[in-house]
PDB file of N, CA and C in Angstrom:
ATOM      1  N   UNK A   1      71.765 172.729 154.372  1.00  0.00           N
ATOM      2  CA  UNK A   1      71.559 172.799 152.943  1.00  0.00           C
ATOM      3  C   UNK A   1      71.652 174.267 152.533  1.00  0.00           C
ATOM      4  N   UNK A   2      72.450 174.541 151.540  1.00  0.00           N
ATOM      5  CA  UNK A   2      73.029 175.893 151.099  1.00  0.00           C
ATOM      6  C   UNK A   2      71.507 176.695 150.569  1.00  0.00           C
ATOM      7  N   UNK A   3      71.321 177.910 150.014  1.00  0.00           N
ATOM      8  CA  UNK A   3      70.457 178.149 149.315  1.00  0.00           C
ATOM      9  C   UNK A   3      70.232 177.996 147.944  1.00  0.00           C
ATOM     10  N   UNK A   4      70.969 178.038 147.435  1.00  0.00           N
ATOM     11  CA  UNK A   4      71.214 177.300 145.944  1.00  0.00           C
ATOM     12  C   UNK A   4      71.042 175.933 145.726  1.00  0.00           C
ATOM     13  N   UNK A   5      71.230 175.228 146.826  1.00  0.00           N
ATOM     14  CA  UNK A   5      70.655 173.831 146.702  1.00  0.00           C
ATOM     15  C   UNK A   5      68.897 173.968 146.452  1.00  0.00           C
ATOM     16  N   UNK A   6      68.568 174.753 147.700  1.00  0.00           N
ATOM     17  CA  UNK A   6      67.600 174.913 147.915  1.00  0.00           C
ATOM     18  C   UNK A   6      66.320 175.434 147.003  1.00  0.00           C
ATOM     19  N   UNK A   7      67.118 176.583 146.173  1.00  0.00           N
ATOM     20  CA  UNK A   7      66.499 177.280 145.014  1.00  0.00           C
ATOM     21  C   UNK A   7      66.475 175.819 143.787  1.00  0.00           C
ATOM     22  N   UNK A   8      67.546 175.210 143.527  1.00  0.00           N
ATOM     23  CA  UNK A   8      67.989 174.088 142.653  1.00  0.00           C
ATOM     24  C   UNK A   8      66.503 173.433 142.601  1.00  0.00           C
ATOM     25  N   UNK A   9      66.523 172.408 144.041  1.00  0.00           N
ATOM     26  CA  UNK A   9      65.875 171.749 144.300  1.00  0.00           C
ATOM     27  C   UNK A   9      64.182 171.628 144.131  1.00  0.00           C
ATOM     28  N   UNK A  10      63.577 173.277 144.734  1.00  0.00           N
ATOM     29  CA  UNK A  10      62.195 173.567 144.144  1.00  0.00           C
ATOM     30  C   UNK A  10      62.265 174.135 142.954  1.00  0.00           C
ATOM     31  N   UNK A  11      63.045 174.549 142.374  1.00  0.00           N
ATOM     32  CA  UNK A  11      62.767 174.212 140.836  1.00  0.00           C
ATOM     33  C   UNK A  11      62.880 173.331 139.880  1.00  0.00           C
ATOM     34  N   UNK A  12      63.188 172.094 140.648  1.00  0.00           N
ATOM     35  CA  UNK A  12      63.146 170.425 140.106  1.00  0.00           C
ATOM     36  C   UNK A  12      61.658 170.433 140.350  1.00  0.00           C
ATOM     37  N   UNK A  13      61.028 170.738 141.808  1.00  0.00           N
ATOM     38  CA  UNK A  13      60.520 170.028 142.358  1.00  0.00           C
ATOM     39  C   UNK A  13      59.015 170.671 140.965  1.00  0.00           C
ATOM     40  N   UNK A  14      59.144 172.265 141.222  1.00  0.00           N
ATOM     41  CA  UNK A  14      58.125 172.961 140.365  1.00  0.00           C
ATOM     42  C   UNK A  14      57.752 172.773 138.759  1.00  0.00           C
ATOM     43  N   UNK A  15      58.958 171.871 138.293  1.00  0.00           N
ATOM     44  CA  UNK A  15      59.485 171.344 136.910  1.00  0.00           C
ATOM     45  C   UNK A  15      57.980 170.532 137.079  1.00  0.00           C
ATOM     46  N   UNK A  16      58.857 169.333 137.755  1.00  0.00           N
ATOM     47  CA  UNK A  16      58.281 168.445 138.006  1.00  0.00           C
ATOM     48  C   UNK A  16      56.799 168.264 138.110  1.00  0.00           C
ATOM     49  N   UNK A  17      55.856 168.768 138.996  1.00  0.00           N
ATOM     50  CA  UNK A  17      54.561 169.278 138.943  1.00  0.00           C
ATOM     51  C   UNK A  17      54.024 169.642 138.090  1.00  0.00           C
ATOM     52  N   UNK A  18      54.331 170.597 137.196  1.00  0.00           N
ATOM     53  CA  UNK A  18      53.872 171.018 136.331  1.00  0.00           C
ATOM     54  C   UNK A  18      53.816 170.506 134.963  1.00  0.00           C
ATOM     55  N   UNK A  19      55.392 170.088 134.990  1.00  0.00           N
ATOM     56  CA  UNK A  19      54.937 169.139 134.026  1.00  0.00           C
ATOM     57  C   UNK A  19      54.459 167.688 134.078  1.00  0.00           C
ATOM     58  N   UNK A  20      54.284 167.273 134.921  1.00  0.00           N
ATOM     59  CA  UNK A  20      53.508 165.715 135.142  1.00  0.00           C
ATOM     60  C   UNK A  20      51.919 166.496 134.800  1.00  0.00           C
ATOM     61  N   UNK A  21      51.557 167.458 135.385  1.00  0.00           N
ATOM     62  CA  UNK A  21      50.324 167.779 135.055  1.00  0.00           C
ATOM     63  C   UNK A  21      49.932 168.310 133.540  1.00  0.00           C
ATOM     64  N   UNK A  22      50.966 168.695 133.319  1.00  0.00           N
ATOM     65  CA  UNK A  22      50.676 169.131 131.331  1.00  0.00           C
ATOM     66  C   UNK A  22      50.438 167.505 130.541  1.00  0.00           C
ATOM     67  N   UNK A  23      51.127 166.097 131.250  1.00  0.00           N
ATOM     68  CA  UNK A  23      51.409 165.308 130.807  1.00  0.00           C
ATOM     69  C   UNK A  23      50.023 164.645 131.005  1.00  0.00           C
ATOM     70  N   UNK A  24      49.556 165.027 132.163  1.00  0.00           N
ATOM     71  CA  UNK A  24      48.210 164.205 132.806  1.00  0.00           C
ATOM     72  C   UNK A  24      47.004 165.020 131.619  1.00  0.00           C
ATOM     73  N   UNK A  25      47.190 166.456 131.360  1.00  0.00           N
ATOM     74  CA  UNK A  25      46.046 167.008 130.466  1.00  0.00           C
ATOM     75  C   UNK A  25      46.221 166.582 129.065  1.00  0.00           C
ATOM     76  N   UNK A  26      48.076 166.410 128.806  1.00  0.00           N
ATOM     77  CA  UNK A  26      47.463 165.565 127.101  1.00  0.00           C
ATOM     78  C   UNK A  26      47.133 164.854 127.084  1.00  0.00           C
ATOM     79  N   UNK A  27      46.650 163.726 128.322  1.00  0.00           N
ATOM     80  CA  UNK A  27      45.961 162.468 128.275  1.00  0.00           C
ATOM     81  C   UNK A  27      44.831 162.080 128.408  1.00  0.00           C
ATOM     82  N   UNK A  28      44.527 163.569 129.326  1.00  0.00           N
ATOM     83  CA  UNK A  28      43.302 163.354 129.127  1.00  0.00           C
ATOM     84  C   UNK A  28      42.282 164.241 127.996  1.00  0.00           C
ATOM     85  N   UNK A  29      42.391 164.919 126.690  1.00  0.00           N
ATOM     86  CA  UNK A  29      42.513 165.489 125.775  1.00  0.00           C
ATOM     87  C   UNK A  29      43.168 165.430 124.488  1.00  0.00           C
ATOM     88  N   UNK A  30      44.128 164.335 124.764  1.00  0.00           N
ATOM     89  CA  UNK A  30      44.357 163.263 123.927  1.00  0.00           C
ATOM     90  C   UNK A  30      43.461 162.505 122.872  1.00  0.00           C
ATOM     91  N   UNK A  31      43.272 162.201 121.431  1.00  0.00           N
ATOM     92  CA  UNK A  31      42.712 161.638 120.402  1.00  0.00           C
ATOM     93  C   UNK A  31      43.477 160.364 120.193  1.00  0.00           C
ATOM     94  N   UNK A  32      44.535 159.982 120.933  1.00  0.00           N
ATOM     95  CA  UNK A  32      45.339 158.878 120.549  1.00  0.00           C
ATOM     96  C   UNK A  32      44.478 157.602 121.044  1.00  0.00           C
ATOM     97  N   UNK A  33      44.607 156.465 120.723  1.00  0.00           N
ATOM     98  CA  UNK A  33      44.231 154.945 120.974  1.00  0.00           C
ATOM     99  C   UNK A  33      44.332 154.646 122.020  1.00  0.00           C
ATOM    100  N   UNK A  34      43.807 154.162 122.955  1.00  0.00           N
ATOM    101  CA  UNK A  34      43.472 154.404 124.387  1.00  0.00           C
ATOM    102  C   UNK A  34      45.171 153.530 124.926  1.00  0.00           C
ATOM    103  N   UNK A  35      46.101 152.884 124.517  1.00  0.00           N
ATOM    104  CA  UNK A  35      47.259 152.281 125.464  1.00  0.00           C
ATOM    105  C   UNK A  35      48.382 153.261 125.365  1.00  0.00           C
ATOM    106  N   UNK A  36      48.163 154.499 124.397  1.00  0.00           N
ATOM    107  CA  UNK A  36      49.260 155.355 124.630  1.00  0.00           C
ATOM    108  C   UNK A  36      48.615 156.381 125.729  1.00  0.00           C
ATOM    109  N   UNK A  37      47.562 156.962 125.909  1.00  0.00           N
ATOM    110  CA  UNK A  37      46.629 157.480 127.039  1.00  0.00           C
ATOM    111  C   UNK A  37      46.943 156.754 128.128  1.00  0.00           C
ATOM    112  N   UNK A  38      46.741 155.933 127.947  1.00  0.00           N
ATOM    113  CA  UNK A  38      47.090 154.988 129.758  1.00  0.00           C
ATOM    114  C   UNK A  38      48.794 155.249 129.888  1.00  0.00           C
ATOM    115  N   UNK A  39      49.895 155.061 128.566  1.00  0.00           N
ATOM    116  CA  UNK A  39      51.003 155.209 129.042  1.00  0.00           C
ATOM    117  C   UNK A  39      51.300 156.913 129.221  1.00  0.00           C
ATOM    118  N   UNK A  40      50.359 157.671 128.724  1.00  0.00           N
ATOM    119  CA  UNK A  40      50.594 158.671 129.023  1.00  0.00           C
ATOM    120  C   UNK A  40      50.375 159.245 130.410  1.00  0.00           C
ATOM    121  N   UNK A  41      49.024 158.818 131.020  1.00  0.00           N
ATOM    122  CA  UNK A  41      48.456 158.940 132.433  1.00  0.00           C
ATOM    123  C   UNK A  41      50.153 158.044 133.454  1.00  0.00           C
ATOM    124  N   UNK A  42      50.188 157.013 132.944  1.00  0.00           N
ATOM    125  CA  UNK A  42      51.443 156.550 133.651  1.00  0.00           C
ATOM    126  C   UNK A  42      52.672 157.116 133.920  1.00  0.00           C
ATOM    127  N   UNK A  43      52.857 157.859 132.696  1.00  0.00           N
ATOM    128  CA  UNK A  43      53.804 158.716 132.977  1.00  0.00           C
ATOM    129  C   UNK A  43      53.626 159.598 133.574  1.00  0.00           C
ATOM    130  N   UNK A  44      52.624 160.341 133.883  1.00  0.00           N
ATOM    131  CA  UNK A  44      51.881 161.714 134.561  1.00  0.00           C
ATOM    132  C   UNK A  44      51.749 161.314 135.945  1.00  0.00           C
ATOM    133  N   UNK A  45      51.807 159.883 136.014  1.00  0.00           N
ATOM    134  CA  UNK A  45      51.700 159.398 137.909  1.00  0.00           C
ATOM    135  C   UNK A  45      53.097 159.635 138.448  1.00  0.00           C
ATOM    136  N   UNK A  46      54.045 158.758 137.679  1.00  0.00           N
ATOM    137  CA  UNK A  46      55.740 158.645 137.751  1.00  0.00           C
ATOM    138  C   UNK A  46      55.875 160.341 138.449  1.00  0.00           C
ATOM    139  N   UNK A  47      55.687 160.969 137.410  1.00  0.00           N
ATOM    140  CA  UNK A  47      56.570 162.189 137.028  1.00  0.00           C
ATOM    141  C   UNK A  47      56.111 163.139 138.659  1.00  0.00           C
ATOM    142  N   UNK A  48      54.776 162.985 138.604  1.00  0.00           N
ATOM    143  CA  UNK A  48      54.002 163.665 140.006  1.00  0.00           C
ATOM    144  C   UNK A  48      54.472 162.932 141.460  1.00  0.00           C
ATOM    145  N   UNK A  49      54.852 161.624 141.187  1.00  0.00           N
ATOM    146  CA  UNK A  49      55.257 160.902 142.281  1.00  0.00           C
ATOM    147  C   UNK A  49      56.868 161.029 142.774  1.00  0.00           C
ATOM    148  N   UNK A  50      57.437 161.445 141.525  1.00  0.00           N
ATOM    149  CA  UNK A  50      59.297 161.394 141.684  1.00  0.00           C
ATOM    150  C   UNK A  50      58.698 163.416 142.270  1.00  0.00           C
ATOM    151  N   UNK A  51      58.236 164.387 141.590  1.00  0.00           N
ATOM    152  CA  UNK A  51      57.999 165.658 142.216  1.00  0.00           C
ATOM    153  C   UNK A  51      57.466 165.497 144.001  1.00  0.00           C
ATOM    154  N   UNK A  52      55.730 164.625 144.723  1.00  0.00           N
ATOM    155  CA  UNK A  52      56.501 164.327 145.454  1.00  0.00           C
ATOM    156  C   UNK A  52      57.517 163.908 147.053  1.00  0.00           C
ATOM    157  N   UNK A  53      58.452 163.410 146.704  1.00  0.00           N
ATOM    158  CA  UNK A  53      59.228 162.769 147.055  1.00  0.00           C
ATOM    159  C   UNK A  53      60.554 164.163 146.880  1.00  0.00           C
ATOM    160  N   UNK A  54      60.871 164.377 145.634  1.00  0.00           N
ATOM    161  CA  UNK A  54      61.622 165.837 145.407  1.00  0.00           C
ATOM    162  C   UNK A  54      61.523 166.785 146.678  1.00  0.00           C
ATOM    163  N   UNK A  55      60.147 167.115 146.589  1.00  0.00           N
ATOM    164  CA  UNK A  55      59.741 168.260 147.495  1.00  0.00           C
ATOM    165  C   UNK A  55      59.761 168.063 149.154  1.00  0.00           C
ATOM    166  N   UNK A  56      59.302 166.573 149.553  1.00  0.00           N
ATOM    167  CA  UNK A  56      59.329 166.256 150.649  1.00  0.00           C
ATOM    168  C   UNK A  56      60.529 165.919 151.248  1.00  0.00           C
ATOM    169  N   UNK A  57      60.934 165.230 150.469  1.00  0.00           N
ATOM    170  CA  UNK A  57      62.260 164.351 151.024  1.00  0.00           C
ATOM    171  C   UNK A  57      63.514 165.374 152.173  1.00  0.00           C
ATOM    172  N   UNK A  58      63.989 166.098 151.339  1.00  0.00           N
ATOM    173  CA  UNK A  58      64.562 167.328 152.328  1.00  0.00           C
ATOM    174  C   UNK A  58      64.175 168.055 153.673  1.00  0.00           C
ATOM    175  N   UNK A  59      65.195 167.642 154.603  1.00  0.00           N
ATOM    176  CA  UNK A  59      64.498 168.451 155.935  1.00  0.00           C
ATOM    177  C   UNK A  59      64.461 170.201 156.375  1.00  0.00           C
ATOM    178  N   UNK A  60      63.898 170.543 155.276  1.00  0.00           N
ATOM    179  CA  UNK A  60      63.297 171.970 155.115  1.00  0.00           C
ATOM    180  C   UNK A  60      62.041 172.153 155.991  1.00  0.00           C
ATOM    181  N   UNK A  61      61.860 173.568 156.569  1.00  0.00           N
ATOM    182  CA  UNK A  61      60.602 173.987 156.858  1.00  0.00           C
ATOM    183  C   UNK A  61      59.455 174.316 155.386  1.00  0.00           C
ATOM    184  N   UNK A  62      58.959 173.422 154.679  1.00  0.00           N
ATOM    185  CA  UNK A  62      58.646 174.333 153.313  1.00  0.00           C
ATOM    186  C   UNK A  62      57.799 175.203 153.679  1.00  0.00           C
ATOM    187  N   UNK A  63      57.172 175.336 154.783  1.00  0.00           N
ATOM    188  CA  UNK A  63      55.811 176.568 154.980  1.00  0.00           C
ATOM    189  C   UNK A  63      56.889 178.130 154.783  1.00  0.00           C
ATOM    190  N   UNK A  64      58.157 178.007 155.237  1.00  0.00           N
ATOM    191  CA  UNK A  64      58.875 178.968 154.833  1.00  0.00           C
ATOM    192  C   UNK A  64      59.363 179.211 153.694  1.00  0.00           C
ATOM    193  N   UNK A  65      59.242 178.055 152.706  1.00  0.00           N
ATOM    194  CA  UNK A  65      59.587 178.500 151.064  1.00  0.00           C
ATOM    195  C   UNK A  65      59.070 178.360 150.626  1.00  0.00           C
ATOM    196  N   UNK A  66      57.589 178.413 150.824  1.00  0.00           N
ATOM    197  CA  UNK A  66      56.496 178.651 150.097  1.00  0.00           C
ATOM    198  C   UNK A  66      55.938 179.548 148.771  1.00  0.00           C
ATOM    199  N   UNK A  67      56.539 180.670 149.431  1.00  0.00           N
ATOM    200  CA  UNK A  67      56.345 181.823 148.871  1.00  0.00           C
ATOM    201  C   UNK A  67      57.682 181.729 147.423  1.00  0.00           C
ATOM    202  N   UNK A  68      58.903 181.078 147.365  1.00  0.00           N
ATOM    203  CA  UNK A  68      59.871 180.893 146.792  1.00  0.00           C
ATOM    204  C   UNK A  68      59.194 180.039 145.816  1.00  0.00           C
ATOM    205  N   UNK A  69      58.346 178.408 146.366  1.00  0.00           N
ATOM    206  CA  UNK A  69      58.338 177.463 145.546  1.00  0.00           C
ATOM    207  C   UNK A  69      56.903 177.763 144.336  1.00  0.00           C
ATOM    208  N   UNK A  70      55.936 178.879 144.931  1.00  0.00           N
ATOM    209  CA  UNK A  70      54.705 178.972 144.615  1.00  0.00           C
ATOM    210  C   UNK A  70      54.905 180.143 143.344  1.00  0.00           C
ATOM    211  N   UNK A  71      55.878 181.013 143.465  1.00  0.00           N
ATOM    212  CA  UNK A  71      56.690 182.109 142.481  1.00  0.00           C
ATOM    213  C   UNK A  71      57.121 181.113 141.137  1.00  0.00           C
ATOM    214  N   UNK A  72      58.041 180.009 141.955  1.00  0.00           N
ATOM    215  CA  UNK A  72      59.002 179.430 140.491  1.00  0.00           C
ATOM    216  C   UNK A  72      57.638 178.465 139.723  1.00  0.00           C
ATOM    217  N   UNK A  73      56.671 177.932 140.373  1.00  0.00           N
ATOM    218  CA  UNK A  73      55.772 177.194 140.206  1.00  0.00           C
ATOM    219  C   UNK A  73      54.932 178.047 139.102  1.00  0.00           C
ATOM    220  N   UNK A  74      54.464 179.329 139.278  1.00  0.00           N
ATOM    221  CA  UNK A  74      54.036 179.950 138.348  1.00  0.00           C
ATOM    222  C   UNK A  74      54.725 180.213 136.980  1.00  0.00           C
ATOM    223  N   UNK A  75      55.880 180.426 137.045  1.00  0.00           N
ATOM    224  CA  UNK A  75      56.957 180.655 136.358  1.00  0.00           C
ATOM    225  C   UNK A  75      57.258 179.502 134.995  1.00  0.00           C
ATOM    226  N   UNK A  76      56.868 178.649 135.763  1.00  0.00           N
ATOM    227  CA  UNK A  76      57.784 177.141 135.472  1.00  0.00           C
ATOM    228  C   UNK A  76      56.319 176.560 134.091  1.00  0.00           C
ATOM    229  N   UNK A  77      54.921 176.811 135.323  1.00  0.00           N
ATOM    230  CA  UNK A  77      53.802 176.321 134.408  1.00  0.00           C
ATOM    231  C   UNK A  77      53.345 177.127 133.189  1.00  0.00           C
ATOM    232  N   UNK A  78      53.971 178.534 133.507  1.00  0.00           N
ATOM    233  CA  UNK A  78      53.650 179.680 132.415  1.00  0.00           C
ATOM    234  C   UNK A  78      54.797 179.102 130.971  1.00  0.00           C
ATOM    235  N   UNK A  79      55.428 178.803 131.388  1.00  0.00           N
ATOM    236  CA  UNK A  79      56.740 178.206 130.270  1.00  0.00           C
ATOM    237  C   UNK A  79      56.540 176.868 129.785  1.00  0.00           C
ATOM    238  N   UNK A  80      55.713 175.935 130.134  1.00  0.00           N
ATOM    239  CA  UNK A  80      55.142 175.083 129.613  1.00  0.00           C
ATOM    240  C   UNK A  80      53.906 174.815 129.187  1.00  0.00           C
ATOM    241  N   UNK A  81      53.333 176.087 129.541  1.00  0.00           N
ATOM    242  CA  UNK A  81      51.634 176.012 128.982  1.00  0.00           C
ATOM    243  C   UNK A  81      52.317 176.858 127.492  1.00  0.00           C
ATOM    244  N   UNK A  82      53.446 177.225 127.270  1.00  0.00           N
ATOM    245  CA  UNK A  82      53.742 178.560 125.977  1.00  0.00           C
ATOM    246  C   UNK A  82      54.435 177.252 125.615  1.00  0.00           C
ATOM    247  N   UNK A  83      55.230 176.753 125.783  1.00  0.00           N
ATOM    248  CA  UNK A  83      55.903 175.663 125.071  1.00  0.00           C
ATOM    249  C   UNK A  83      54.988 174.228 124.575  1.00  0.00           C
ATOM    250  N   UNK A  84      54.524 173.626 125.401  1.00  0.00           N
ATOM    251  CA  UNK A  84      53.515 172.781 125.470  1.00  0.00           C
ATOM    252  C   UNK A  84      51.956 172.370 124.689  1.00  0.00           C
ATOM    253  N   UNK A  85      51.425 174.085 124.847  1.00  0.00           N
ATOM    254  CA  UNK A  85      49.926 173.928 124.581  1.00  0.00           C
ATOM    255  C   UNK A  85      50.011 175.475 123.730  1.00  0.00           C
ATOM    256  N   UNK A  86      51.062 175.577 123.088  1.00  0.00           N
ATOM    257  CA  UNK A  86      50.986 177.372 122.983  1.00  0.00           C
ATOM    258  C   UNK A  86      50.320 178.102 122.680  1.00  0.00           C
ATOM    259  N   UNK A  87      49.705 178.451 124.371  1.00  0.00           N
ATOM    260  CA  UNK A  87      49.205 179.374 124.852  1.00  0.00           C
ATOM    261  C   UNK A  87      50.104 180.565 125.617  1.00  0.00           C
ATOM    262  N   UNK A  88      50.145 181.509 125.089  1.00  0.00           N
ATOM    263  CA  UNK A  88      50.599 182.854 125.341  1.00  0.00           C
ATOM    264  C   UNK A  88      49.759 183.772 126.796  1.00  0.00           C
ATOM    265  N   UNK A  89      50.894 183.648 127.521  1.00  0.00           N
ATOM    266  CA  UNK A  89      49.853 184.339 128.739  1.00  0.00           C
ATOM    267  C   UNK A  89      49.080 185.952 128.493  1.00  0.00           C
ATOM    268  N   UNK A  90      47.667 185.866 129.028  1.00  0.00           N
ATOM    269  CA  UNK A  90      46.688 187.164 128.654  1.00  0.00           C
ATOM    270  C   UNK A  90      47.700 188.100 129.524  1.00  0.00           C
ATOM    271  N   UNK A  91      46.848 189.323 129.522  1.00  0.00           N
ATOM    272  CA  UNK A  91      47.188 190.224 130.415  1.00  0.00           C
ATOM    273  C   UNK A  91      46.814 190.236 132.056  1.00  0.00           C
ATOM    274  N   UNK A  92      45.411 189.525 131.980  1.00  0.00           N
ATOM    275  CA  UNK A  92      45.133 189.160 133.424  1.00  0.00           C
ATOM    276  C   UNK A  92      45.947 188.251 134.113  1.00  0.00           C
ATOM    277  N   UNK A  93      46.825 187.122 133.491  1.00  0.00           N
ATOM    278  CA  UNK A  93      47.216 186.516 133.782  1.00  0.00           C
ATOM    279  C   UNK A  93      49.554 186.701 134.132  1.00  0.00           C
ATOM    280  N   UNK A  94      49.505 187.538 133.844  1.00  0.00           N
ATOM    281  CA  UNK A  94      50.291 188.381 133.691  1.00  0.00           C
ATOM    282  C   UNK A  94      50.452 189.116 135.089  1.00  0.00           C
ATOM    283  N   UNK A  95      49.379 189.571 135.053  1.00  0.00           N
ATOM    284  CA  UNK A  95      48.890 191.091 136.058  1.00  0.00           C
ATOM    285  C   UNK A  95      48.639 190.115 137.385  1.00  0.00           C
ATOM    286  N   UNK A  96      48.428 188.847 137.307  1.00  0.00           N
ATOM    287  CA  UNK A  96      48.239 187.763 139.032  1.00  0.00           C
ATOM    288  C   UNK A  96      49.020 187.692 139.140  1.00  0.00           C
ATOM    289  N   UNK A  97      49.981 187.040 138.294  1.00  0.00           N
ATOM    290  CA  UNK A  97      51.775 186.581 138.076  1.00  0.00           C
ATOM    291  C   UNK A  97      52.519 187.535 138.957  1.00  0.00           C
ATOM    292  N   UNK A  98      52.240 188.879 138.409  1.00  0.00           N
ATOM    293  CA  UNK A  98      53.323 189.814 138.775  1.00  0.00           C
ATOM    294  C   UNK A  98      52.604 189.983 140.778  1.00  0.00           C
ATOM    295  N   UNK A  99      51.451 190.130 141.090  1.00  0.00           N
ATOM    296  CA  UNK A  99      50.902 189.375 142.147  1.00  0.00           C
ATOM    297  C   UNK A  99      51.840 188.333 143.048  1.00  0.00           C
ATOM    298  N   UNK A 100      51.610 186.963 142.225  1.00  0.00           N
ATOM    299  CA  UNK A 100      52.172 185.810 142.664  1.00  0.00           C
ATOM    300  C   UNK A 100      53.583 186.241 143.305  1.00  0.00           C
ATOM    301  N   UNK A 101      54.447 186.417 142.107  1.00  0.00           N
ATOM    302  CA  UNK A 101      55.775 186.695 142.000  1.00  0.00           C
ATOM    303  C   UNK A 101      56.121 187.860 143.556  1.00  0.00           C
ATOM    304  N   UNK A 102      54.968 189.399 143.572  1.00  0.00           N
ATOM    305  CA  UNK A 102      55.495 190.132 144.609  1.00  0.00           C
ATOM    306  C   UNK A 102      55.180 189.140 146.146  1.00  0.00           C
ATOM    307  N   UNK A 103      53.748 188.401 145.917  1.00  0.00           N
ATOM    308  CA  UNK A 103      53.409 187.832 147.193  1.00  0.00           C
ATOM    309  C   UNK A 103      55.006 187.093 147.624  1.00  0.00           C
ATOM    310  N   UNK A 104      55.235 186.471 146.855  1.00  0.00           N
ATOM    311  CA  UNK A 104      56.445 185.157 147.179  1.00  0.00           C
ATOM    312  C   UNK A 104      57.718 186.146 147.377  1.00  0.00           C
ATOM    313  N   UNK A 105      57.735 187.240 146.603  1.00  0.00           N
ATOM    314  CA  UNK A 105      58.983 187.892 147.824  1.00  0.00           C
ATOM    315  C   UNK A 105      58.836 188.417 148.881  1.00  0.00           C
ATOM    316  N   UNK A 106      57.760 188.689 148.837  1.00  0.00           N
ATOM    317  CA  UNK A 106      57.301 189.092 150.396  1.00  0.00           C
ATOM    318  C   UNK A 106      57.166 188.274 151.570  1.00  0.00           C
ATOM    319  N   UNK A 107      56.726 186.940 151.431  1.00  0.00           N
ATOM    320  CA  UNK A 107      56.820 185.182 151.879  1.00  0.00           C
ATOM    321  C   UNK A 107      58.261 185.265 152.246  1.00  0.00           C
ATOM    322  N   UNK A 108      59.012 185.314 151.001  1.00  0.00           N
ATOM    323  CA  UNK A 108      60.703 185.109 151.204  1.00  0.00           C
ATOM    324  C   UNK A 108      61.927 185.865 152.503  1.00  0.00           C
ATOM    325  N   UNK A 109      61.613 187.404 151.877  1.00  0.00           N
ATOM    326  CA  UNK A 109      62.266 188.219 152.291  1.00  0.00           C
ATOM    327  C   UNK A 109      62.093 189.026 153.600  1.00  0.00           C
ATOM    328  N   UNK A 110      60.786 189.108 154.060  1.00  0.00           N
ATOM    329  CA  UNK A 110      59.888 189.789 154.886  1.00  0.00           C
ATOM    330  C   UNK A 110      60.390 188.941 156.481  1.00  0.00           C
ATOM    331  N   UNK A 111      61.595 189.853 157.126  1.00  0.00           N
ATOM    332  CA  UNK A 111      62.251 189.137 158.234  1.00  0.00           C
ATOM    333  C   UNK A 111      60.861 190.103 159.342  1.00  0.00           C
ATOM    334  N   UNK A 112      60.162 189.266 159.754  1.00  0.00           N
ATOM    335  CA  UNK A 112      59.200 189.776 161.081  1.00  0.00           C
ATOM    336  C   UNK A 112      59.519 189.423 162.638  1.00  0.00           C
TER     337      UNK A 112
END
């Protein structure tokens, strides 16, 4: 499997997660009539269950793209908590990110 598949793929997979879980918090924070809540929680199972299957399914080492999938994962939830719930990331949150982001190239790149 090429790396571009690979990059492709955990950022389906990080999509995926994150947003099944934005989907699982409007439901549960939700004011709607309790059968769109349940179809909302339903959808939040789907979406976490097709993520996964995404992530597993491939015969990857993931303990080695960890650091790759845990970077786009931040990335991915920061862009849907601003799209989603818009919330604008603080500065602390920013300042872990840039954290996150160096840890996971260091995970990535760091031939020992």
């Amino acid at each position: 499997m090429n790396n571009a598949v690979i990059l492709l793929l955990l950022a389906l997979a990080a999509t995926l997660e994150a947003g099944g879980d934005a989907i699982a918090r409007t439901a549960l924070h939700s004011q709607a009539v309790p059968m769109v809540r349940l179809g909302l929680f339903a959808a939040a199972a789907l979406v976490l269950f097709i993520y996964g299957v995404t992530v597993n399914l491939p015969p990857w080492d993931f303990g080695k793209l960890l650091g790759v999938y845990v970077s786009l994962f931040f990335v991915v939830a920061q862009i849907i908590n601003f799209f989603a719930f818009g919330s604008k990331p603080t500065l602390p949150i920013i300042a872990g990110g840039a954290l996150i982001l160096a840890g996971g190239m260091l995970m990535t790149f760091w031939k020992a």
